[in-house]
Protein backbone atom coordinates (compact mmCIF):
# COMPACT_ATOMS: atom_id res chain seq x y z
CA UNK A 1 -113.80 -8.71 -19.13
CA UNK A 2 -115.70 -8.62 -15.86
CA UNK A 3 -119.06 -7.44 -15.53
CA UNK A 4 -119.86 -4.78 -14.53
CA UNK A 5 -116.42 -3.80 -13.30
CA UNK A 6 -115.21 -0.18 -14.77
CA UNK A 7 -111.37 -1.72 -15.46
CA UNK A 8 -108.69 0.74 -14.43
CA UNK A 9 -105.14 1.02 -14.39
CA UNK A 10 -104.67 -0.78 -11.28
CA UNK A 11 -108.18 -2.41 -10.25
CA UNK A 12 -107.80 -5.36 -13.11
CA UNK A 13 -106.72 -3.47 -16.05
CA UNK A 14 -106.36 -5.95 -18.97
CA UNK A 15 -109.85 -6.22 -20.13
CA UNK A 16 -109.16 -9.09 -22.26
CA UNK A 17 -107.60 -11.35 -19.27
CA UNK A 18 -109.38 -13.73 -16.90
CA UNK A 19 -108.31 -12.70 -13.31
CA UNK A 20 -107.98 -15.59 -10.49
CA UNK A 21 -110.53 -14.34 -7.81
CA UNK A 22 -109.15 -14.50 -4.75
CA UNK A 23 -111.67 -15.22 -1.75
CA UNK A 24 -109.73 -15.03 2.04
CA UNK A 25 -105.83 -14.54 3.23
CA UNK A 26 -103.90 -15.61 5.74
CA UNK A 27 -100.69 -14.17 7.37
CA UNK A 28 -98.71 -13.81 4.11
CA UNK A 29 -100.92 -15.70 1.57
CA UNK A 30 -104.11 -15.19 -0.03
CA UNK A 31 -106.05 -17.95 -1.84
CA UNK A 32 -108.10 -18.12 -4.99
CA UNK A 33 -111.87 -20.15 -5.57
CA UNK A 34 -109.58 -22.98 -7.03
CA UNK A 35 -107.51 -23.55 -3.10
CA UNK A 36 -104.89 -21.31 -5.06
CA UNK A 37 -102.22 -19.91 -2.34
CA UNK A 38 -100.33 -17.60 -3.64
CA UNK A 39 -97.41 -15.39 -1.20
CA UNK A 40 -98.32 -11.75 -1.51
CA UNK A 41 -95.23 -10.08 -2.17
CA UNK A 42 -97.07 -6.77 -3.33
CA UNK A 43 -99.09 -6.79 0.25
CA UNK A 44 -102.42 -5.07 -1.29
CA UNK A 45 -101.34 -2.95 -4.56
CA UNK A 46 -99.06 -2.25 -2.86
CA UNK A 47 -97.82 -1.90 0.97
CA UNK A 48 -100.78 -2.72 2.38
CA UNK A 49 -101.05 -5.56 4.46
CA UNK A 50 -97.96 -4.36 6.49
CA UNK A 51 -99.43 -7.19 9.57
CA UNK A 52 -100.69 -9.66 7.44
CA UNK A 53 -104.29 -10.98 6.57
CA UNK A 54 -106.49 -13.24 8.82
CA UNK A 55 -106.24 -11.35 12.13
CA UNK A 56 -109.53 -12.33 13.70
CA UNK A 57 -109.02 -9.65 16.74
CA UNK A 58 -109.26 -7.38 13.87
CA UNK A 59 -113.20 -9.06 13.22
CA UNK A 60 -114.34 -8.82 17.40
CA UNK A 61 -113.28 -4.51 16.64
CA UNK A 62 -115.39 -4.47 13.77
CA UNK A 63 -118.14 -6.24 15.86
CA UNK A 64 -117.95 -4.21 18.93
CA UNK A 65 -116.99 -0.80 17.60
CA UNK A 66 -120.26 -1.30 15.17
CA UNK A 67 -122.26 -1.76 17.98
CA UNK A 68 -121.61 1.21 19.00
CA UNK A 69 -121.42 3.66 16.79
CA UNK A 70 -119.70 4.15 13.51
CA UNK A 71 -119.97 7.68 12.19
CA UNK A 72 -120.69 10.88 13.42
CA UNK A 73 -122.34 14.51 13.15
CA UNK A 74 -119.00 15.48 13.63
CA UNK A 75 -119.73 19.29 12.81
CA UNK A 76 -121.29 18.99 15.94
CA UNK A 77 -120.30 16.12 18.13
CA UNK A 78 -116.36 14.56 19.13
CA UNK A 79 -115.85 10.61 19.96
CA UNK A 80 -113.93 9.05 22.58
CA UNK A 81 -112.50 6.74 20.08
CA UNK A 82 -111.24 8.93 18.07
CA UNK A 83 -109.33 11.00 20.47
CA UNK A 84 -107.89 8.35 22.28
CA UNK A 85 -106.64 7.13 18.47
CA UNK A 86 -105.39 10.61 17.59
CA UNK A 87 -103.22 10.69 20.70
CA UNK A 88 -101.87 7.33 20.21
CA UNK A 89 -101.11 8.73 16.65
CA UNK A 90 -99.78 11.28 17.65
CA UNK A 91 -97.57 9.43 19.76
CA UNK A 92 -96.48 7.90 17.16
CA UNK A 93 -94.88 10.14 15.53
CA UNK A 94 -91.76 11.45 15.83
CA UNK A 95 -91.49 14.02 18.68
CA UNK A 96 -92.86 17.12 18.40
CA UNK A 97 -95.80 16.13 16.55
CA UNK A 98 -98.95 17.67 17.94
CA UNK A 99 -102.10 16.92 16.19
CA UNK A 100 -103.67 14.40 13.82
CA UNK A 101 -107.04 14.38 11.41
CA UNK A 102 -107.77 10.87 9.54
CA UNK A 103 -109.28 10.76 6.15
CA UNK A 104 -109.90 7.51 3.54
CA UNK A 105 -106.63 7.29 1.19
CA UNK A 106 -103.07 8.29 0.59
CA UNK A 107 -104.64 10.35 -2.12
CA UNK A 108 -107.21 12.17 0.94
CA UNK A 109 -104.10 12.75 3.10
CA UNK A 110 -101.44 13.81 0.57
CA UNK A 111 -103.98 16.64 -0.90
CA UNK A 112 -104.94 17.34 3.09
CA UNK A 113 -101.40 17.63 3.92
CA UNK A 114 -101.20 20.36 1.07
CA UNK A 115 -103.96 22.03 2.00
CA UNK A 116 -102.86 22.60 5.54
CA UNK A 117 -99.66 24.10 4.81
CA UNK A 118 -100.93 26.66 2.25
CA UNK A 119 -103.53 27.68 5.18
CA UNK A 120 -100.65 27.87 7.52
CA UNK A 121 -99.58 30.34 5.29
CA UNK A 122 -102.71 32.30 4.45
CA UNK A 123 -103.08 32.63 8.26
CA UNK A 124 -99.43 34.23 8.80
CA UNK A 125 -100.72 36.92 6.10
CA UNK A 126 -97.88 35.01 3.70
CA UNK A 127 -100.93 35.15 0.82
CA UNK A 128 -98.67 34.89 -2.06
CA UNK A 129 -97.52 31.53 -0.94
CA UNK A 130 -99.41 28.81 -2.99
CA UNK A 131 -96.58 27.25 -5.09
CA UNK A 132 -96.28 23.29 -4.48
CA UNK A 133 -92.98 21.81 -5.53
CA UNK A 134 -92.40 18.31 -6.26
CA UNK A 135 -89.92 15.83 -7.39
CA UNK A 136 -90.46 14.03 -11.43
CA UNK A 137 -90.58 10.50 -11.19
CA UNK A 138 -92.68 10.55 -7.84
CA UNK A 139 -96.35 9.77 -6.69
CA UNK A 140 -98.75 11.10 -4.34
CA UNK A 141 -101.85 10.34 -5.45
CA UNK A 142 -104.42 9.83 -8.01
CA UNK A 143 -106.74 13.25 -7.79
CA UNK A 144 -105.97 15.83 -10.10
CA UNK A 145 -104.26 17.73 -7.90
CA UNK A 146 -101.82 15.49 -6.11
CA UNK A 147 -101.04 14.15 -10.07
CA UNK A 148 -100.15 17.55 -10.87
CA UNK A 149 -97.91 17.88 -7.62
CA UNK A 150 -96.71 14.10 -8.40
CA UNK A 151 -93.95 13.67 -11.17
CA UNK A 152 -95.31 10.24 -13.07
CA UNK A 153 -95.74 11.40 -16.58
CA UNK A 154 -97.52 8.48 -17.32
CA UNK A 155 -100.38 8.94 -14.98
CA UNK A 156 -100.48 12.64 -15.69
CA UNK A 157 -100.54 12.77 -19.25
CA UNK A 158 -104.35 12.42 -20.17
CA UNK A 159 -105.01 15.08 -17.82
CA UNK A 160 -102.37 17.47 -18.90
CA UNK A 161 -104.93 20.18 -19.55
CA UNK A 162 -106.19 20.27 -16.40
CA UNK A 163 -102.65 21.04 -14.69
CA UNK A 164 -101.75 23.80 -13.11
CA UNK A 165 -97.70 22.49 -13.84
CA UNK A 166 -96.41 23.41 -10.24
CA UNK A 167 -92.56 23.42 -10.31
CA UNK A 168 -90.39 20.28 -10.19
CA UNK A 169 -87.02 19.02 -9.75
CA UNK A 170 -85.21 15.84 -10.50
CA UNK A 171 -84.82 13.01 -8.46
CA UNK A 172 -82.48 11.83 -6.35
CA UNK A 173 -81.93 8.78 -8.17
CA UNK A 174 -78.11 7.24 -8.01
CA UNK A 175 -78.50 4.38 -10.02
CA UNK A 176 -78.41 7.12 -13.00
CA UNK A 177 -76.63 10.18 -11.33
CA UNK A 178 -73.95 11.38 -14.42
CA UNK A 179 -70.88 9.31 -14.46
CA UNK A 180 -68.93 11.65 -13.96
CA UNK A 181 -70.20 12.74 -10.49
CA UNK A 182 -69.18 11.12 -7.07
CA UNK A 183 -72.53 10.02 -4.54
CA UNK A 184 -71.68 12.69 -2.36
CA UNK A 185 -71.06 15.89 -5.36
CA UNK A 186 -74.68 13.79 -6.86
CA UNK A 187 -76.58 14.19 -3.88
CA UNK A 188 -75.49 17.67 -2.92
CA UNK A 189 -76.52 18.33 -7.21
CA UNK A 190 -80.42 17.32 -6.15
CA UNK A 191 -80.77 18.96 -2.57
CA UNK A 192 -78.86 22.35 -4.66
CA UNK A 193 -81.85 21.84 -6.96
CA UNK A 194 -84.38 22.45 -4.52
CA UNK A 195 -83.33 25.60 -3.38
CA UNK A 196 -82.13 27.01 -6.78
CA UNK A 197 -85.91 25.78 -7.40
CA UNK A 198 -87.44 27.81 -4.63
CA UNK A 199 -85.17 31.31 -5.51
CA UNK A 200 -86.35 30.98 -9.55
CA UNK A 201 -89.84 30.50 -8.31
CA UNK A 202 -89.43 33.44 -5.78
CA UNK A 203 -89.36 32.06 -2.28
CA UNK A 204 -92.45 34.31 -1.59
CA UNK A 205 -94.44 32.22 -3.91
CA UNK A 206 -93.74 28.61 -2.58
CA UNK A 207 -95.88 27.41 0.14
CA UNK A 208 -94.17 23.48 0.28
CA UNK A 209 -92.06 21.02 -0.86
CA UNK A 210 -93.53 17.32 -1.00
CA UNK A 211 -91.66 13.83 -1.45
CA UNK A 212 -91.44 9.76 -0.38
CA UNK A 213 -88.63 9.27 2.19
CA UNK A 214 -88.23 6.68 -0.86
CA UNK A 215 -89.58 6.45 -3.67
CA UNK A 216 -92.13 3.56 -4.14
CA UNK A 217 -94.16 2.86 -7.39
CA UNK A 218 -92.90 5.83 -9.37
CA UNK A 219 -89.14 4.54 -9.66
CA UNK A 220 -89.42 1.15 -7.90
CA UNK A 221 -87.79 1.86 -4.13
CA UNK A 222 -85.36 4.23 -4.35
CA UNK A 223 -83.50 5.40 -0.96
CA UNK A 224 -82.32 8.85 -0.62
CA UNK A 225 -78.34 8.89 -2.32
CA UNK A 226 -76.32 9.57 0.98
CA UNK A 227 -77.26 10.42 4.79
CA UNK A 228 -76.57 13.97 4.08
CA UNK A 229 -79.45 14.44 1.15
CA UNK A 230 -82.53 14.84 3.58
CA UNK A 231 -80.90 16.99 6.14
CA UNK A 232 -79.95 19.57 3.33
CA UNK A 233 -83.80 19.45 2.21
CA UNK A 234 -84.96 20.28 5.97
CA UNK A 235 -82.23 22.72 5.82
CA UNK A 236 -83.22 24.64 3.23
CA UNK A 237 -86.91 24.33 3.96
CA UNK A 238 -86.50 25.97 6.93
CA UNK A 239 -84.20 28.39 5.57
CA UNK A 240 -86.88 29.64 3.21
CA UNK A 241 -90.13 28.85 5.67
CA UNK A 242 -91.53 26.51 2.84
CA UNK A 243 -93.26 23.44 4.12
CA UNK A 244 -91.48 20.32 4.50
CA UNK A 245 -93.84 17.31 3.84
CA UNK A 246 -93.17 13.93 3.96
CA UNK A 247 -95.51 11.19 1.93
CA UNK A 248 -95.24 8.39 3.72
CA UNK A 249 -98.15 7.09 3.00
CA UNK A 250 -95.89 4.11 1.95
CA UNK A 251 -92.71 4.33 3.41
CA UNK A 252 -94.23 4.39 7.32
CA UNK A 253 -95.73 1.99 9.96
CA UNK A 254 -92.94 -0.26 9.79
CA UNK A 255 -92.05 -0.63 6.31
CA UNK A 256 -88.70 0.79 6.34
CA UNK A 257 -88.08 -0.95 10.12
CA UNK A 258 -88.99 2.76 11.95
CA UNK A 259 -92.76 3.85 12.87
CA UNK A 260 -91.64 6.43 10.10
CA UNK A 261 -89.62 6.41 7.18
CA UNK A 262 -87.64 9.65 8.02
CA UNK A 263 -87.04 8.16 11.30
CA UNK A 264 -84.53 6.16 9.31
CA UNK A 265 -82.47 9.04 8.68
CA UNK A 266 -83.30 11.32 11.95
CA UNK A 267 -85.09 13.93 9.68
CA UNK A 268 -88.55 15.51 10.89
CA UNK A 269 -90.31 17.14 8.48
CA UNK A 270 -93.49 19.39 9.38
CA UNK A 271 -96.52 17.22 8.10
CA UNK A 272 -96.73 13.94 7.54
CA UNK A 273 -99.50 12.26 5.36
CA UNK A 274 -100.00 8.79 6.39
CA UNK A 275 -102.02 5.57 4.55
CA UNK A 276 -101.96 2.37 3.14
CA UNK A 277 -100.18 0.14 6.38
CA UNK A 278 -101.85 2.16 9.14
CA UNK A 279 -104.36 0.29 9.26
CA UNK A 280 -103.17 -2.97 7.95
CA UNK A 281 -105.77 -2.74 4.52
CA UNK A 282 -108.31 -3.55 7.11
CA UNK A 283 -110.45 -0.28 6.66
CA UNK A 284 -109.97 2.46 4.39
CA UNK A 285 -107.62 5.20 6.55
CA UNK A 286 -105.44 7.56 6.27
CA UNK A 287 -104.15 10.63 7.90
CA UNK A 288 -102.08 14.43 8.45
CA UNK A 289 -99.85 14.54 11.01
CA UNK A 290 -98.84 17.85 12.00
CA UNK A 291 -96.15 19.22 14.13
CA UNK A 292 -96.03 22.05 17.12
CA UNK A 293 -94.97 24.97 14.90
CA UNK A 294 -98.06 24.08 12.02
CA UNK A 295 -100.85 23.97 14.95
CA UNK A 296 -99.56 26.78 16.68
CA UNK A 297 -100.70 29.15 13.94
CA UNK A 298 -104.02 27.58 13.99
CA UNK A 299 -104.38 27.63 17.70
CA UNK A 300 -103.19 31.21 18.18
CA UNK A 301 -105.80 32.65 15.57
CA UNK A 302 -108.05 30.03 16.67
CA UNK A 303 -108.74 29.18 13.18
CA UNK A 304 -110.23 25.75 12.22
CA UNK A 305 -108.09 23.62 9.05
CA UNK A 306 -110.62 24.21 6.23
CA UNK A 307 -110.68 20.14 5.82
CA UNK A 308 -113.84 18.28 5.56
CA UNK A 309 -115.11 14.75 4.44
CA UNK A 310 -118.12 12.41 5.40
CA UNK A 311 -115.87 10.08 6.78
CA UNK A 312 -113.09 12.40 8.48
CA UNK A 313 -112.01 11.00 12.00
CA UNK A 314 -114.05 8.55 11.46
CA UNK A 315 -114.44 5.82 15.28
CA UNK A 316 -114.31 2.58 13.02
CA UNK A 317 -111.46 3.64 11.66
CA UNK A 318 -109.99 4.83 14.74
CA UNK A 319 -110.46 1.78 16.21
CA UNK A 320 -109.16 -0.32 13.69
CA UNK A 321 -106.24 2.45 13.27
CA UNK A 322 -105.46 2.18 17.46
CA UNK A 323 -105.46 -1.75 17.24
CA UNK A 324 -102.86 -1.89 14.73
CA UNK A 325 -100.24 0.43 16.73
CA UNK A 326 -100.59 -1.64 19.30
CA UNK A 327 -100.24 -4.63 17.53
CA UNK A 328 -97.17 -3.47 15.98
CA UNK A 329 -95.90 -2.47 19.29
CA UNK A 330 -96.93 -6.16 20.92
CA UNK A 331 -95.20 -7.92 18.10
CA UNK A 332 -92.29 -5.70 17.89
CA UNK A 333 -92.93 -5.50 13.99
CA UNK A 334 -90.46 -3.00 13.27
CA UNK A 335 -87.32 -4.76 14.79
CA UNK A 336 -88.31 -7.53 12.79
CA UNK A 337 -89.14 -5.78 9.53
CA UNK A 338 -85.53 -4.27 10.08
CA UNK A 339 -83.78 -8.02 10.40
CA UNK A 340 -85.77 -9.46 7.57
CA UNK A 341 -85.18 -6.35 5.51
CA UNK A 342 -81.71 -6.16 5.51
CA UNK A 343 -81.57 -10.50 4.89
CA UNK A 344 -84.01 -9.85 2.18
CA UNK A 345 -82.25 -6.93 0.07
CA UNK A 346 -78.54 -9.12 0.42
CA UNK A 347 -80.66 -12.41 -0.96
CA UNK A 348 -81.96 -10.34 -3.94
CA UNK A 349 -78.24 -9.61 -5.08
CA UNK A 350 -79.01 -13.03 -6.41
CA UNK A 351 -80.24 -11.47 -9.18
CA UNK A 352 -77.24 -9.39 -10.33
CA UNK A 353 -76.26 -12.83 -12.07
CA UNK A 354 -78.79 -12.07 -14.94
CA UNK A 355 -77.88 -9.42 -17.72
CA UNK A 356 -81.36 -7.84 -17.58
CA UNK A 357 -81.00 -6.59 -13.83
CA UNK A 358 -79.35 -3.81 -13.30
CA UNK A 359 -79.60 -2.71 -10.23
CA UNK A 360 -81.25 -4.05 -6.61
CA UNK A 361 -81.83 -1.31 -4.01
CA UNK A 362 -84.39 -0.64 -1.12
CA UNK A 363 -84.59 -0.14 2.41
CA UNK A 364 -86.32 -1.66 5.03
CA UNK A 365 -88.95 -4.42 3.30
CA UNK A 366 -88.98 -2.16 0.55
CA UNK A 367 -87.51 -3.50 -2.73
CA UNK A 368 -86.91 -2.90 -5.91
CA UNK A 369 -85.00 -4.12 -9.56
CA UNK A 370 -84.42 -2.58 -12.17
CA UNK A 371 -84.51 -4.17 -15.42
CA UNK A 372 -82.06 -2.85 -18.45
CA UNK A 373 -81.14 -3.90 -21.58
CA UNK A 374 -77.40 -3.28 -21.59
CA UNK A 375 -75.93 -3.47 -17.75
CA UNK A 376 -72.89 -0.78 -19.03
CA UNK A 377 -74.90 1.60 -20.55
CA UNK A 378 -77.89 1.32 -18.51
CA UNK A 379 -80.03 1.58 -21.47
CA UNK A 380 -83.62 0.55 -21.16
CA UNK A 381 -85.90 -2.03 -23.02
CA UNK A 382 -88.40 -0.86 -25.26
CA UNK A 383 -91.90 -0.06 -23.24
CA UNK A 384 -93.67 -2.35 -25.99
CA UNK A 385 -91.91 -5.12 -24.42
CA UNK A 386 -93.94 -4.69 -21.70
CA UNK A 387 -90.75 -6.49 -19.82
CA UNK A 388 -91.80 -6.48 -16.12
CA UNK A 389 -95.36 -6.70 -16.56
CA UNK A 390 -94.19 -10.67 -18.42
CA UNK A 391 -92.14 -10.98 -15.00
CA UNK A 392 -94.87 -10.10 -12.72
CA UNK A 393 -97.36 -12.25 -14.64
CA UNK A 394 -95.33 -15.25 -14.40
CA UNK A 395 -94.38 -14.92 -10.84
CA UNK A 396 -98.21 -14.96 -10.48
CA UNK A 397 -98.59 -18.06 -12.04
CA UNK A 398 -95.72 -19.43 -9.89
CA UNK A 399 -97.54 -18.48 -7.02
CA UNK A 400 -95.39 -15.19 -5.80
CA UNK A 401 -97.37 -11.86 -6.04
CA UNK A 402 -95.00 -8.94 -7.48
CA UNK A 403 -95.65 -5.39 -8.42
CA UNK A 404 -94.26 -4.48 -11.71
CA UNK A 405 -93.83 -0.85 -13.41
CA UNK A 406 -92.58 1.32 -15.70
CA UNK A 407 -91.52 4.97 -16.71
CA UNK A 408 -88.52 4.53 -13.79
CA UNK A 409 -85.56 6.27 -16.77
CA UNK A 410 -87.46 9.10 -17.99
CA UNK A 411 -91.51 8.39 -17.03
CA UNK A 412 -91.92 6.12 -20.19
CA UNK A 413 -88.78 3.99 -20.68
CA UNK A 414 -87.74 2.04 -18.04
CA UNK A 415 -88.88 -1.37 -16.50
CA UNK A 416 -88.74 -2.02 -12.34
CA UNK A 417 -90.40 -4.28 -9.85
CA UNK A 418 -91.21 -3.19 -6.20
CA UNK A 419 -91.21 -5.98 -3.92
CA UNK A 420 -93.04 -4.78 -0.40
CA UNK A 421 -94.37 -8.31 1.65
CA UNK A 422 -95.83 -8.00 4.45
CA UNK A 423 -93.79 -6.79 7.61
CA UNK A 424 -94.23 -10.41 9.16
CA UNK A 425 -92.16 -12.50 6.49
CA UNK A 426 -89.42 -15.07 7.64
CA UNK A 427 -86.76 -16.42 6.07
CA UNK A 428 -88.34 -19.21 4.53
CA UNK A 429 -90.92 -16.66 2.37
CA UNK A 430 -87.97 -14.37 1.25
CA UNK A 431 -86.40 -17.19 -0.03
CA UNK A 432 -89.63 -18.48 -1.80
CA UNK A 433 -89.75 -14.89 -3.18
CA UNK A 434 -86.37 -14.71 -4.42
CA UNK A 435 -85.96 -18.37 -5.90
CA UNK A 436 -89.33 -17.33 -8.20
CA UNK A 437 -88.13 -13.93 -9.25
CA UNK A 438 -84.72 -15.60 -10.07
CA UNK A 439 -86.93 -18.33 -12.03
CA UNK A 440 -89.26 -16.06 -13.72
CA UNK A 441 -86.44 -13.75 -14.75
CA UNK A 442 -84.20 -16.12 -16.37
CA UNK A 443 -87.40 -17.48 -18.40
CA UNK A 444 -88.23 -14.17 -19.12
CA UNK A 445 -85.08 -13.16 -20.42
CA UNK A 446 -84.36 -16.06 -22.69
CA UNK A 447 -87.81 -15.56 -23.62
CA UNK A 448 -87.42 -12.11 -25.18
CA UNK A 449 -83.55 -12.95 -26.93
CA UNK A 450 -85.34 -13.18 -30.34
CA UNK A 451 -87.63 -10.03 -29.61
CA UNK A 452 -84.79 -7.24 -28.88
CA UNK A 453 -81.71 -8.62 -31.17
C-alpha cells in the first residue's frame, strides 16, 4: 500500500502490491529508482506519449511560456497563444472544421463535446432533443455522465443508480459477429441498428450519437468491420440531424497513421473530442473540435457554448499543444506510425501459434489480442483467472509495458491486451515487444493448464 495514495482502478490499484517507481523516460523507455528500463508499450495508461518522453524543447516552452503568463481571467481577457493554437488546431482537422475550445481530459472533452451538440439543438428550437446514444462495450470517460453514455459495464456498475440509461446499441465487433453472417450483411446489421435505434427512441428525442473510430480499452482495438460501416453512420446521422461525434481522444494525433482516426476511412463527423496524444502527456489537454454547420448556429444567434472550466483554453497548454503539431509535422510522425503500424500488426500474427489467442487486430499503432479459452468456440476464460492481468504483469517484469483488460465478450467475460507504443518505435522495439508477449504468453498459458482443466 502506498501512503497516502487513494488507490484506484487505474492509478496503482492492487493495494497489496509494491509498485516499481519510475523516476524519468526517454524516447520509448522509462526507468525505475533501481536503473530499471523498461519499453513502454502502453505509452501513459494508455496512448499517451504518442512522441515519446525526454523532449527537452518541450522543458525551454514550459520555461518561457511560464514567464509569461500561464492562466487567464478569461471571462474577460483572450491570449495570443491560445488563438494562434486554436487555429493551428483547427487546421488540423479535417476540412471544414471551424472552431476549437481546450479543456484538461478525454473525460472534459467527451462530456464538452455532448454538451455542445444538445445546445446546438436547444438553439434551433429542437428542445426535445436530449437523447445521447452510445455503443456497449465502449468508453468515453470516467464522470458520471460520459459512463452512462459509455457502454463498459464494469466501470458503470457501482454507479448504476445514478444513470440516466441513455439508449445503446451493439458493437461493431467482427471477431464475434454470428456465424452465420458474412462481414459485409454483419456490418450493415450494426450501422441498421443505429437508425432502428434513433426511430424507437423517436428521432425528435435524440440529440447525438457518440463512438471511437476504434475501440480502445473497452474491447482492446477494434477497427470498424468493413469501409462501408462509418459512411452508413454519417449517413444516417445526417439523415435524422442527430449529432455525429467522434471520440478520438485515443484514436487521433497520429495513432492510427492520420492526424485523425476517421481520416482513415474519409468520414467527417461534426465534433470531435480530442486528448491523451495531443499533447504528448506533457500537460494535461484536451479539446472540442467543431465543424462549420455546429458554429454557425452559435454565430448566427450569437450565442456563447455554455462551457466553462478554470483551466479552459488555457496558454501553457496551448503552447505545449502548438509544439507538438509541429513536431509531428517536422518528424513526419504519421507516415511513420503508418509503416511501423502495419510491420507491427503482421509481427503480432506471431501469436496465433498459441491456443489462448484468438484473435490479433488493430490499426495504425493500435493493437490488440484477444485471449480465449477454446479458439473454435471462442469461449472465454473465467474472469477469476484474471488471465491478462498475469500476462501484463509478467511482461512488466520482462521489461515490456502492456495494457491488459477485460469485459471485451459481454463487459465481464473476456480477456484482451491493447498494445499502443509510442508513435516513434522502430523495428527493433516491435520486435522486443512481440518476442516478450510471445514469451510471457506461452508461460502464462502452461501456467494456468492445471487451473482451467
Amino acid at each position: 500500500m502506498i501512503n497516502s495514495l487513494i488507490h484506484s482502478m487505474i492509478v496503482c490499484p492492487d493495494l497489496d502490491k509494491q509498485y516499481a517507481r519510475l523516476t524519468h523516460g526517454k524516447g520509448v523507455y522509462v526507468f525505475d529508482e533501481t536503473g530499471k528500463r523498461y519499453l513502454d508499450g502502453a505509452s501513459g495508461s494508455a496512448a499517451v506519449s504518442n512522441i515519446g518522453y525526454g523532449i527537452p524543447e518541450i522543458g525551454e516552452i514550459f520555461r518561457e511560456q511560464s514567464a509569461k503568463i500561464v492562466v487567464t481571467p478569461a471571462h474577460g481577457f483572450s491570449s495570443p497563444v491560445v488563438e494562434a493554437y486554436l487555429d493551428k488546431l483547427v487546421q488540423f482537422a479535417p476540412e471544414g472544421f471551424k472552431r476549437a475550445w481546450t479543456v484538461m481530459s478525454g473525460t472534459d472533452a467527451v462530456e464538452n463535446a455532448i454538451k455542445l451538440a444538445y445546445q446546438y439543438h436547444q438553439i434551433k428550437g429542437n428542445v426535445e432533443r436530449y437523447k445521447v446514444i452510445g455503443r456497449w462495450s465502449s468508453y468515453h470517460g470516467n464522470s458520471i455522465f460520459t459512463l452512462d453514455v459509455g457502454g463498459m459495464k464494469l466501470r458503470r456498475a457501482t454507479y448504476e443508480r445514478w444513470m440516466n440509461n441513455f439508449p445503446h446499441i451493439p458493437p461493431a465487433y467482427a471477431y464475434r459477429k454470428p456465424a452465420e453472417q458474412s462481414l459485409e450483411e454483419y456490418s450493415k446489421s450494426c450501422s441498421d441498428a443505429l437508425e432502428k435505434c434513433i426511430l424507437e427512441e423517436g428521432p425528435e428525442t435524440v440529440a447525438a450519437f457518440v463512438f471511437e473510430p476504434v475501440v480502445a480499452a473497452a474491447l482492446g482495438a477494434v477497427p470498424p468491420p468493413d469501409e462501408k460501416y462509418l459512411r452508413e453512420i454519417r449517413r444516417i446521422c445526417t439523415k435524422y440531424d442527430v449529432v455525429m461525434i467522434a471520440d478520438e481522444i485515443l484514436t487521433g494525433f497520429g495513432r492510427l497513421g492520420e492526424n485523425f482516426g476517421l481520416d482513415r476511412w474519409n468520414v467527417k463527423p461534426d465534433i470531435i473530442a480530442a486528448g491523451k496524444g495531443i499533447s504528448g502527456g506533457y500537460y494535461p489537454l484536451s479539446a472540442v473540435i467543431a465543424n462549420s454547420n455546429i458554429c454557425k448556429v452559435f454565430e448566427d444567434s450569437k450565442t456563447p457554448f455554455l462551457g466553462g472550466h478554470t483551466f479552459a483554453c488555457s496558454p501553457l497548454g496551448a503552447a505545449i499543444g502548438s509544439f507538438v503539431i509541429d513536431y509531428m509535422q517536422d518528424m513526419k510522425i504519421n507516415s511513420h506510425a503508418a509503416r511501423m503500424g502495419e510491420l507491427f500488426l503482421g509481427q503480432l500474427e506471431r501469436l496465433y501459434k498459441y491456443d489462448i489467442v484468438g484473435d490479433v487486430r488493430g490499426a495504425g499503432l493500435l493493437a490488440g489480442v484477444e485471449l480465449v479459452r477454446d479458439k473454435s468456440t471462442r469461449s472465454p476464460f473465467p474472469p477469476a483467472l484474471t488471465l491478462s492481468k498475469r500476462i501484463g504483469e509478467r511482461s512488466i517484469d520482462k521489461g515490456v509495458i502492456l495494457y491488459p483488460g477485460k469485459g471485451s465478450v459481454n463487459g465481464y467475460e473476456g480477456d484482451h491486451i491493447m498494445i499502443t507504443p509510442p508513435l516513434i518505435l522502430d523495428e527493433d522495439h516491435i520486435e522486443t515487444i512481440v518476442s516478450t508477449m510471445e514469451i510471457c504468453i506461452e508461460e502464462v498459458q502452461e501456467e494456468i493448464k492445471e487451473l482451467v482443466a
